[in-house]
Structures are given as C-alpha cells and as structure tokens.
Protein backbone atom coordinates (compact mmCIF):
# COMPACT_ATOMS: atom_id res chain seq x y z
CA UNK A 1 124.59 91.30 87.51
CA UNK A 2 121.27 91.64 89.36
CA UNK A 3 120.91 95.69 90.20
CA UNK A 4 118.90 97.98 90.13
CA UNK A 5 118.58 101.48 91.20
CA UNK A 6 115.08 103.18 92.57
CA UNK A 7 114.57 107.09 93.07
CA UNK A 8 111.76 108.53 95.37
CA UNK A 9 110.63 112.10 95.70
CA UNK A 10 107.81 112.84 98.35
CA UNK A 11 107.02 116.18 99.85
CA UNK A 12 109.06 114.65 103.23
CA UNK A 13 111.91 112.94 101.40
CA UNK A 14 113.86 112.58 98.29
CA UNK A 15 115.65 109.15 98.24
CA UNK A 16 117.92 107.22 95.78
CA UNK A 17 119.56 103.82 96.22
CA UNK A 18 120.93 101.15 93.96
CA UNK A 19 121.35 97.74 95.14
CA UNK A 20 124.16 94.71 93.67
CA UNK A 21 122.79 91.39 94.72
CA UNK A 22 125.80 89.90 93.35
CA UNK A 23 128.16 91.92 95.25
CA UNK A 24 130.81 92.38 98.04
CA UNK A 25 129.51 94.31 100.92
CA UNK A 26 130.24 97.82 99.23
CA UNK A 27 128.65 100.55 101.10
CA UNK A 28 127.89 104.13 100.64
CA UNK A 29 125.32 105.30 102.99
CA UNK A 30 124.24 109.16 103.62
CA UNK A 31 120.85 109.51 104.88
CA UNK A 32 121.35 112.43 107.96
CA UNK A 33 120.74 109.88 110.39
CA UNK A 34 124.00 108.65 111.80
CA UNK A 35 122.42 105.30 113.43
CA UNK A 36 120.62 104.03 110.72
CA UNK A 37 123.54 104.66 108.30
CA UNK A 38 125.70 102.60 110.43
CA UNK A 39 122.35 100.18 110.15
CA UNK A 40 122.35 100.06 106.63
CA UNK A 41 126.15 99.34 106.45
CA UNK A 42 126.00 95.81 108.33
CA UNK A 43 123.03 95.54 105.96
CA UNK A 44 125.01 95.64 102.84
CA UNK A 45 128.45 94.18 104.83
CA UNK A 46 126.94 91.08 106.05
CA UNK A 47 124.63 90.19 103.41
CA UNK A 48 127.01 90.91 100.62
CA UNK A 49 124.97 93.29 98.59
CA UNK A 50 126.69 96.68 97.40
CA UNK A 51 124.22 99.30 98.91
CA UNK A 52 124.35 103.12 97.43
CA UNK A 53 121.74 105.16 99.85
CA UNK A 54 121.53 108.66 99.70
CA UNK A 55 118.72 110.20 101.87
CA UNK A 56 117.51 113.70 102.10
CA UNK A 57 114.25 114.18 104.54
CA UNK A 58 112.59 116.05 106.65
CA UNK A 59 114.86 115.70 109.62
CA UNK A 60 114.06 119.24 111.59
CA UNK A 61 110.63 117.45 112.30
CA UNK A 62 111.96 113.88 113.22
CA UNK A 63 113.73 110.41 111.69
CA UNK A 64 110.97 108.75 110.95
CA UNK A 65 109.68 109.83 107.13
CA UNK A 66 114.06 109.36 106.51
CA UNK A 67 114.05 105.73 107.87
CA UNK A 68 110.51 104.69 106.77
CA UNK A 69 110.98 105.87 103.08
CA UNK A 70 114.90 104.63 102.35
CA UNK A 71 112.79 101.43 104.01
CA UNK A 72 110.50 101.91 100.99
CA UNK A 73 113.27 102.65 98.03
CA UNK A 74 115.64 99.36 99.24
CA UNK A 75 112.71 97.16 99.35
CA UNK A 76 111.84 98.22 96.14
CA UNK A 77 115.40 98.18 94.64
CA UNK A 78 115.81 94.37 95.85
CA UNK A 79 112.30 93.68 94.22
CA UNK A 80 113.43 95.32 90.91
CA UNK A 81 116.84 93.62 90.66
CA UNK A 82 115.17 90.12 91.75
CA UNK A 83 113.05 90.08 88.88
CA UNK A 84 110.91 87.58 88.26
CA UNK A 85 112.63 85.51 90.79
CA UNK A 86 113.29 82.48 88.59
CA UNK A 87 115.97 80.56 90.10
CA UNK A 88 116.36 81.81 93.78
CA UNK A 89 116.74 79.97 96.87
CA UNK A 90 113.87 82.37 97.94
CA UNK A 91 113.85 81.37 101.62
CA UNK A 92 116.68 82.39 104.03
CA UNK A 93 117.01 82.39 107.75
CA UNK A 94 119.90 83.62 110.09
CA UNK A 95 120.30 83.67 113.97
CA UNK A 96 122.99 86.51 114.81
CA UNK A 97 124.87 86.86 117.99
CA UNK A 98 125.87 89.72 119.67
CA UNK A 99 126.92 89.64 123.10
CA UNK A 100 123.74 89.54 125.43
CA UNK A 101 121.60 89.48 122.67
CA UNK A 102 120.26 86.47 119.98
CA UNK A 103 118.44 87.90 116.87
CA UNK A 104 116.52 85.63 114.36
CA UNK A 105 115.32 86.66 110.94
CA UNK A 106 113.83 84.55 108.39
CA UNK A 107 112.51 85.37 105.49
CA UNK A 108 110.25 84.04 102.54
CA UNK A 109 110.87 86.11 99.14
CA UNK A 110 107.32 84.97 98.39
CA UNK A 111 105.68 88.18 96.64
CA UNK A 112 103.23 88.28 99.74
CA UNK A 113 104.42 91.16 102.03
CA UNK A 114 103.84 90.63 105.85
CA UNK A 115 105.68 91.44 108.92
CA UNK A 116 106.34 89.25 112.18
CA UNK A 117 107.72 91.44 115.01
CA UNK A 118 108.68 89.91 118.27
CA UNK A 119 111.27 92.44 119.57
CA UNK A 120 111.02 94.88 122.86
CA UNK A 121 113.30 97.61 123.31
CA UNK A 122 114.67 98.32 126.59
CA UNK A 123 114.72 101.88 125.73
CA UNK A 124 113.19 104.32 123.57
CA UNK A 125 116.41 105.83 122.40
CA UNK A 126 119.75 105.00 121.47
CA UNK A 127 121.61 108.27 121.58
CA UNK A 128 119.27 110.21 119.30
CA UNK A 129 117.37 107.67 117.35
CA UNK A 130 113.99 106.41 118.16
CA UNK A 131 114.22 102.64 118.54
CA UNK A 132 110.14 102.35 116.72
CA UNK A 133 111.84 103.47 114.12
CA UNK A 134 113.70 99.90 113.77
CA UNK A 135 110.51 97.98 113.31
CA UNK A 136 108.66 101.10 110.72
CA UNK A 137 112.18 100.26 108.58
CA UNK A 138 111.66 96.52 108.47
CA UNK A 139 107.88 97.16 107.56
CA UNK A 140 108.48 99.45 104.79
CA UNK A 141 111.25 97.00 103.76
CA UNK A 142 108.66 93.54 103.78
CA UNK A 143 106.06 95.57 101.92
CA UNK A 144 108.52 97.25 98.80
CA UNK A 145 110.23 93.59 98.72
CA UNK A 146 107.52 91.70 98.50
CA UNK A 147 108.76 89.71 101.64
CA UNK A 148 107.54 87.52 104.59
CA UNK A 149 109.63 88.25 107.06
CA UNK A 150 109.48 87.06 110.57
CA UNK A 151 111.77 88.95 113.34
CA UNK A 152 112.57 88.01 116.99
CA UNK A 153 114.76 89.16 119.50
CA UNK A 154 115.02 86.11 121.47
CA UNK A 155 116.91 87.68 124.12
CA UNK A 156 118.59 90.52 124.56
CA UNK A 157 118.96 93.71 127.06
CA UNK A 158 120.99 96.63 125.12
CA UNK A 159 119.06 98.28 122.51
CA UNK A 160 121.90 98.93 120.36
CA UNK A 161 122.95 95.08 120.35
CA UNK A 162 118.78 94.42 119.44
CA UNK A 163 118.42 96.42 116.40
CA UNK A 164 121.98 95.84 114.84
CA UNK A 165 121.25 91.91 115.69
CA UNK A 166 118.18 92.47 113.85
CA UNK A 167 119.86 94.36 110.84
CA UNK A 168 122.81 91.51 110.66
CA UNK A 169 120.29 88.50 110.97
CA UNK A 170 118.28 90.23 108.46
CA UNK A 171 121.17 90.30 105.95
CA UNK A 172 122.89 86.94 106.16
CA UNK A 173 118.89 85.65 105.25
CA UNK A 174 118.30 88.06 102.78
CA UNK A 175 122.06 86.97 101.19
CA UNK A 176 120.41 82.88 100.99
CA UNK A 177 117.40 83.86 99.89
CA UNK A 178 118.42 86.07 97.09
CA UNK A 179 120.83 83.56 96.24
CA UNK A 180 120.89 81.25 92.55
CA UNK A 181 120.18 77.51 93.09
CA UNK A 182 122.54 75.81 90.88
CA UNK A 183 119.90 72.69 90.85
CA UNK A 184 116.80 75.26 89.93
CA UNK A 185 117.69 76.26 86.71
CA UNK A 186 115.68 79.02 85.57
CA UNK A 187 112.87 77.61 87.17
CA UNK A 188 110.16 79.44 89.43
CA UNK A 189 110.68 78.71 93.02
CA UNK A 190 106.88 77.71 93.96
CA UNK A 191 104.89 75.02 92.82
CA UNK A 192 102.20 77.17 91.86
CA UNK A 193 104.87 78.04 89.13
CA UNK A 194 104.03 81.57 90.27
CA UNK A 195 104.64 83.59 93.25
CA UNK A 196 102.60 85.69 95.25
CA UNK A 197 98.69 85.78 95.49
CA UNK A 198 96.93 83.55 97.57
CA UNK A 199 98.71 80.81 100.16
C-alpha cells in the first residue's frame, strides 16, 4: 500500500498525519478547529484516501498556523507515499456541485508546486473560521505535494458551499491523479522521463 506518515513540530504547532492512497475514505481528524476538520473529512471521504490528522497549535492566537501547517504535513505525506511517481495517472480534474455553487479543481502531480486561485468569498467568516484560511491550506498543500493545482469557484454565493466545493473537487482530482495506470507500467509519467524542474 502507498502510505506514509509525516510528523511536524514548530514553536506554533505540533502536527502528525498518515495518509492511505489506496484506501476507503477512513477518517480521523482532530485539529481544534471544528470547520476544517469537517474539511479534511470530505477530503479523505471523497477522494478515497484514509486520512489520520491530529493537530495541536496555537489556537488562543488564531487558526491560521493550525490550518496552514496540517496544509504542510498532508502535502508532504501524499508526496512521501507517491514516491517516485512511476506509474500514476498524475493529472486529475473534478467539477463538484453543491447547490448554488460549481467548484473546479485540477491538478498536475508534476513536482513543480504552484497555486491558481480564482475563488471570492462572500464573507469573511463562516461561524468562527476565517474563510483566507481556505486558500493558505490549498497553498501549503501545492507546495508540500509538489502540485500544480488550479482552483475556481465558478459560481457560487454561500461561503460554506465555496470552500467544501473546493475541498470535494479537490479530492475526486487528487483520487485520478494519484491513481495506477494499468497501461503505464512502472513507467515515469513525463516524457522528460523525470518530473519536476523546468517546463
């Protein structure tokens, strides 16, 4: 199976997850921030990876060392169970529904971290989480991957509906990029026969 698990210990946070590329959906998320747990579950649900988070931060100042770091540790985890990425599909793209809204991720598992972000927030909360704190999670997340990942909201007027849009759409490409092509073989999925560096 492809897993792996990543621990973090910073002066603001100390973070450990393990990831199951080849999983169900399995969830066990406890990071002290009851919105981006319920984030990190349609994460794991929809894009069939088992996701163990557990989070403790600096929450008496604010969310945003919590979210941006377990941001840091998942990217990371998905990069170290990947591997070398022999085999992948390595590209994956999703458009998610969700009443009002339309969210579209897609994603390149290229090795050259970069972020696209084309989505407004009605508001700047929803209940007690900052909605920023959305896009600093799918930074983090691009970087520690090693991802391209391109994000829109192409419409959409609740916040809540946005950013879990964004979270599913994010995981049903993530679940087709990570995913073994029967027709590659063990075979790198560029034809530089390398990934990352330049285009």
């Amino acid at each position: 199976m492809r897993q792996a698990t990543i621990q973090r210990k910073t002066r603001e946070t100390e973070i450990a997850a393990t990831v199951n590329l080849d999983g169900t959906g399995v969830a066990s998320i406890a990071t002290g921030v009851g919105f981006f747990d319920h984030m990190v579950d349609q994460l794991a649900r929809h894009g069939l990876i088992d996701i163990d988070l557990k989070a403790t931060g600096d929450l008496h100042i604010d969310d945003h060392h919590t979210v941006e770091d377990c941001g840091i540790v998942l990217g990371q985890a998905v990069a170290k169970a990947l591997g070398d990425r022999r085999g992948i599909q390595r590209y994956g793209q999703a458009y998610v529904p969700m009443d009002e809204t339309l969210a579209r991720v897609v994603i390149d598992l290229s090795m050259r971290p970069f972020l696209v972000w084309r989505v407004e927030m009605p508001t700047p909360k929803i209940g007690a989480f900052d909605t920023e704190l959305v896009r600093e999670f799918f930074q983090a997340f691009a970087v520690a991957a090693g991802a391209t990942l391109h994000v829109e909201a192409l419409c959409g007027a609740n916040s809540h509906h946005i950013a879990e849009g964004c979270f599913k759409a994010l995981a049903r490409a993530l679940r087709e990029a990570v995913a073994i092509d029967p027709r590659r073989g063990d075979a790198m999925p560029s034809t530089k026969g390398t990934l990352g560096g330049s285009l």
